[in-house]
C-alpha atoms as a PDB file:
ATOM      1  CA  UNK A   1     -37.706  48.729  51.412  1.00  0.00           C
ATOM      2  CA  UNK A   2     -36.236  49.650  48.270  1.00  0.00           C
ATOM      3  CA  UNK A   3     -33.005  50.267  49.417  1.00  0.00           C
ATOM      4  CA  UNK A   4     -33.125  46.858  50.285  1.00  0.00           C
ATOM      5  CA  UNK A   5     -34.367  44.735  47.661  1.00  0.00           C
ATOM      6  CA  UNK A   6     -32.159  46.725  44.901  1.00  0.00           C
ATOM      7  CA  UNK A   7     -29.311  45.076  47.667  1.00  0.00           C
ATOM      8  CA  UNK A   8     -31.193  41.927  47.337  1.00  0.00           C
ATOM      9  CA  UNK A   9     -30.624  41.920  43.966  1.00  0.00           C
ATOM     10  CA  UNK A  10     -27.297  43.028  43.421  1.00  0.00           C
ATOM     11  CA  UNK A  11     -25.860  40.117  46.390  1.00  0.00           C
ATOM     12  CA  UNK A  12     -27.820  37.869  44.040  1.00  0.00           C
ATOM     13  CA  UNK A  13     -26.392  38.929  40.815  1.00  0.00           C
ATOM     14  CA  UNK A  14     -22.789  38.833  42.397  1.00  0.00           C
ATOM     15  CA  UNK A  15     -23.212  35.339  43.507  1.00  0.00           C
ATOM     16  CA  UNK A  16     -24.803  34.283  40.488  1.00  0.00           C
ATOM     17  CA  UNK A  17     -21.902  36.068  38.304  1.00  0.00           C
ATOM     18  CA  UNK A  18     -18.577  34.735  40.572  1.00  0.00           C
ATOM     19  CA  UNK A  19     -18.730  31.313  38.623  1.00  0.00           C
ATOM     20  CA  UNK A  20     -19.036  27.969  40.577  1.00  0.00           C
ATOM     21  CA  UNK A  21     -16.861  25.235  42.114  1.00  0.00           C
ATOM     22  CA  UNK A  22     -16.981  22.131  40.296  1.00  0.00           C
ATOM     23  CA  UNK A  23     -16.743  18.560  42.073  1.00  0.00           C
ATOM     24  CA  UNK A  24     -16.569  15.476  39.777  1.00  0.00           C
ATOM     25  CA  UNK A  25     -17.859  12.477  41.990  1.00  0.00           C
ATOM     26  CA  UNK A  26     -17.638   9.031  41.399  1.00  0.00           C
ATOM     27  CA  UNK A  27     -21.085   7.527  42.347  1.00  0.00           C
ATOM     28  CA  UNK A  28     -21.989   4.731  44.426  1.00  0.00           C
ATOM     29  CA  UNK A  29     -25.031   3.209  45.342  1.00  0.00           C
ATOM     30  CA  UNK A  30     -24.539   3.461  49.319  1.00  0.00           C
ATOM     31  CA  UNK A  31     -25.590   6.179  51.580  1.00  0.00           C
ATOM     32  CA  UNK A  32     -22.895   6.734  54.111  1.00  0.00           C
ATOM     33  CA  UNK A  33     -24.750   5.884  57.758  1.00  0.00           C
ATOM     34  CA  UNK A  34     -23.161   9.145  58.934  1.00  0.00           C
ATOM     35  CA  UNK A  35     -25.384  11.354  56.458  1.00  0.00           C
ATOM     36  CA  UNK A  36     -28.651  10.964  57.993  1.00  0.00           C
ATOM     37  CA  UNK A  37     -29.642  14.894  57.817  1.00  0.00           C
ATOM     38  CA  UNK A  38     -31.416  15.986  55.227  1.00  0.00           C
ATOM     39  CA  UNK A  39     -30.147  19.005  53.998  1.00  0.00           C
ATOM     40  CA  UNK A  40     -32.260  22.284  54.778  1.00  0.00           C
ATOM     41  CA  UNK A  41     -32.686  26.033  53.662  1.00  0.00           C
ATOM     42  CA  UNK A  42     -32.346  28.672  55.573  1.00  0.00           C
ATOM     43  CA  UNK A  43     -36.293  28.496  56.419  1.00  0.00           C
ATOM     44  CA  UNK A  44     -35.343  24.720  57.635  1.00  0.00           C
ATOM     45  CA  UNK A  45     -37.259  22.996  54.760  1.00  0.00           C
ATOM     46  CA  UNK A  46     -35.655  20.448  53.341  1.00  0.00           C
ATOM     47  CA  UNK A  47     -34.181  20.624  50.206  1.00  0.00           C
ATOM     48  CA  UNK A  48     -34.773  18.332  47.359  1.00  0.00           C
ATOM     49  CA  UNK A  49     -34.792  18.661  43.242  1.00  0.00           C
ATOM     50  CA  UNK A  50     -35.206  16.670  40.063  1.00  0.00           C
ATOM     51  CA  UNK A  51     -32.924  16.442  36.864  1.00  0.00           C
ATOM     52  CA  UNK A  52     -34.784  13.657  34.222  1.00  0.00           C
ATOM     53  CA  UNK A  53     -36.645  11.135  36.021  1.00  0.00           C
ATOM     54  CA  UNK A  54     -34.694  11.157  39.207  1.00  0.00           C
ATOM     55  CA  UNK A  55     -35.731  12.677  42.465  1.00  0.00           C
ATOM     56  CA  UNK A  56     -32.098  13.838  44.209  1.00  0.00           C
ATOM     57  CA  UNK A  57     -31.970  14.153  48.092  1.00  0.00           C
ATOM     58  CA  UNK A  58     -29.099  16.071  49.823  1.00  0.00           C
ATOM     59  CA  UNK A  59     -27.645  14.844  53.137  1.00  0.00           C
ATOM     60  CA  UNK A  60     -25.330  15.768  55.866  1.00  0.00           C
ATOM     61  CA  UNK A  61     -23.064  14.499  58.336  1.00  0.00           C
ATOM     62  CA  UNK A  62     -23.965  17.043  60.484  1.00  0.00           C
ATOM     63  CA  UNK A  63     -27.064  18.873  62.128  1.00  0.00           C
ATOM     64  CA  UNK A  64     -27.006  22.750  61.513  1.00  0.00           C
ATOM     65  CA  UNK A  65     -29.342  25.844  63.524  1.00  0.00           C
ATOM     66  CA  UNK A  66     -31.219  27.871  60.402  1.00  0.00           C
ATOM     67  CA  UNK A  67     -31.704  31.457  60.583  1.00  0.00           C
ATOM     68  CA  UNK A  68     -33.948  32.963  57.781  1.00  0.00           C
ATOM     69  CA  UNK A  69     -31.572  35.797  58.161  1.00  0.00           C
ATOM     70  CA  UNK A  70     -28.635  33.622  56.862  1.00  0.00           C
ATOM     71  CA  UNK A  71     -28.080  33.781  52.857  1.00  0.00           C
ATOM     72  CA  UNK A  72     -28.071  30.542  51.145  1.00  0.00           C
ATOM     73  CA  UNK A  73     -25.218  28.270  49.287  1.00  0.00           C
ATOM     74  CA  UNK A  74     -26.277  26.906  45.810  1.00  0.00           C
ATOM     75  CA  UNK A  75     -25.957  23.258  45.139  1.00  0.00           C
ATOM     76  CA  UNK A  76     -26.542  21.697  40.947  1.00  0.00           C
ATOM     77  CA  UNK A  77     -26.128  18.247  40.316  1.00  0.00           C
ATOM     78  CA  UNK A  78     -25.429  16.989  36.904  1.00  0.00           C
ATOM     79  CA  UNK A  79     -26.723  13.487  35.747  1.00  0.00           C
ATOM     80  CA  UNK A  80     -24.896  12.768  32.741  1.00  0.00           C
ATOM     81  CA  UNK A  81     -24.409  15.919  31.356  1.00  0.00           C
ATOM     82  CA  UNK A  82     -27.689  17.296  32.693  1.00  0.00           C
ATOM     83  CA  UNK A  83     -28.453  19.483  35.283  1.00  0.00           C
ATOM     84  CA  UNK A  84     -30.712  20.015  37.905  1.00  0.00           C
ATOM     85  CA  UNK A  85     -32.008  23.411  38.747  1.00  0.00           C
ATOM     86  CA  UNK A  86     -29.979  25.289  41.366  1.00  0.00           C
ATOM     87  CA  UNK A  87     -30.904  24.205  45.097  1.00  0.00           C
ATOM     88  CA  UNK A  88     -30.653  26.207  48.027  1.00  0.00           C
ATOM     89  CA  UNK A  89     -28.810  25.219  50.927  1.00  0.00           C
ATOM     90  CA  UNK A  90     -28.303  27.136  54.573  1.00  0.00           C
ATOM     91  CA  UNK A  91     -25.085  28.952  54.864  1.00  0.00           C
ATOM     92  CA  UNK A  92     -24.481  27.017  57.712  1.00  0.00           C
ATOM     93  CA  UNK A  93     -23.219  23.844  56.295  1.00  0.00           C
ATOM     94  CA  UNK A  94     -19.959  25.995  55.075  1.00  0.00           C
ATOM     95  CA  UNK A  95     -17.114  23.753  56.299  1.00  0.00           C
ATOM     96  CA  UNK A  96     -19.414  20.885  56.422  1.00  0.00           C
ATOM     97  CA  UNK A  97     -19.558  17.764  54.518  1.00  0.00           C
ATOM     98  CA  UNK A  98     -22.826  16.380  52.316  1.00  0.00           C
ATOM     99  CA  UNK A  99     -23.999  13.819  49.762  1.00  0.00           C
ATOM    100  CA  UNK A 100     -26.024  13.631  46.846  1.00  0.00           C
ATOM    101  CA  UNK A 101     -27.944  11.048  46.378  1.00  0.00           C
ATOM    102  CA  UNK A 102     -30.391   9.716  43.628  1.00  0.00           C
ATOM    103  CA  UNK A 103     -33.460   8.335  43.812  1.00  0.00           C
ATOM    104  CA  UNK A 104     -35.128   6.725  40.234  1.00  0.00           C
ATOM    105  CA  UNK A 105     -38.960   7.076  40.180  1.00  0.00           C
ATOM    106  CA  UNK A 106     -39.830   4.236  42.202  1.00  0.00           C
ATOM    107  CA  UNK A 107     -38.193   5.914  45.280  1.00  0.00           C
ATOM    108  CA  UNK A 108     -35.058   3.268  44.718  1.00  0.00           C
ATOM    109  CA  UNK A 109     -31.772   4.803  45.806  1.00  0.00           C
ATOM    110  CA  UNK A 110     -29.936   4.323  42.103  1.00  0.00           C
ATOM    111  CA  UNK A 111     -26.134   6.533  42.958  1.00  0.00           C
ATOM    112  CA  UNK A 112     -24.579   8.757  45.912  1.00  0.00           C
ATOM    113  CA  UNK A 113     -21.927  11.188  45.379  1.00  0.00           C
ATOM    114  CA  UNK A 114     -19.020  10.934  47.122  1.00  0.00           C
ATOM    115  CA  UNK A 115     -18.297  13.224  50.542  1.00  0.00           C
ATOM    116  CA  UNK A 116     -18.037  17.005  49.167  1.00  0.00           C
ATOM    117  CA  UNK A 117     -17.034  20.105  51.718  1.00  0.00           C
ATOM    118  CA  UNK A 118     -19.397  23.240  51.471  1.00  0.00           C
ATOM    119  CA  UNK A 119     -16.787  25.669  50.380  1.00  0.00           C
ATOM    120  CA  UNK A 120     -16.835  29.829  50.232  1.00  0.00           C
ATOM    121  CA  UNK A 121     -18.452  28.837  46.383  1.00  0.00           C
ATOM    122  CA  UNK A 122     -21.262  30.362  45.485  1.00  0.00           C
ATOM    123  CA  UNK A 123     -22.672  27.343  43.777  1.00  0.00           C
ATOM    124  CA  UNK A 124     -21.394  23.732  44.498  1.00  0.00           C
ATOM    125  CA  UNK A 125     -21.578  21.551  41.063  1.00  0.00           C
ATOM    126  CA  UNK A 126     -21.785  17.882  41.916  1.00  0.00           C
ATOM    127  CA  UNK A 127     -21.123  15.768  38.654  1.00  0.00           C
ATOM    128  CA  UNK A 128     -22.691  12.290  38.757  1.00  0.00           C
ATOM    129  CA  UNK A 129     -23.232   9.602  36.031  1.00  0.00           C
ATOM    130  CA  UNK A 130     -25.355   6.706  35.951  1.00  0.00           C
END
């Protein structure tokens, strides 16, 4: 058991410390009708976070199976200049496309991020401005 959370640790500290890939999006207001799955862990909950007053919602083009076995992809989206805490998102949607999209505190859709591919990054950055 220790053996295993000390490797717990140190997978987290390596993924943590190999930097992040960056995409700048241009927003729109529009969610593609092709991303209607919401984005899950790898426990299958869905994944959602907060940065300001906005609510952000991650979907997908495409339905994935979870494993709670899997490790997890990190996802931050920045609201001008601001960012969101890190998000968890299944390994599974490597090679896969999602959106982020914005929601203001009245549940109004306010931006979507363009299409961005789930790379081998360890966190995804998705830049937005409003």
């Amino acid at each position: 058991m220790k053996k295993q959370l000390i490797m717990g640790l140190g997978l987290a500290l390596v993924l943590i410390g190999c930097g992040s890939g960056t995409t700048n999006q241009e927003s729109g207001t529009t969610l593609p009708t092709n991303y209607s799955n919401k984005v899950v862990n790898n426990r299958g909950l869905v994944v959602e976070g907060n940065v300001d007053t906005y609510s952000i919602k991650i979907y997908s083009d495409a339905q994935i199976e979870v494993s709670p076995k899997n490790i997890h992809k990190g996802v931050v989206v920045k609201v001008n200049g601001k960012s969101s805490e890190t998000m968890p998102i299944e390994i599974g949607y490597m090679g896969k496309h999602i959106v982020a999209a914005l929601y203001d505190s009245n549940g109004n859709e306010v931006a979507v991020s363009s299409e961005i591919e789930v790379t081998d990054v360890p966190v995804i950055i998705v830049d937005m401005s409003i």
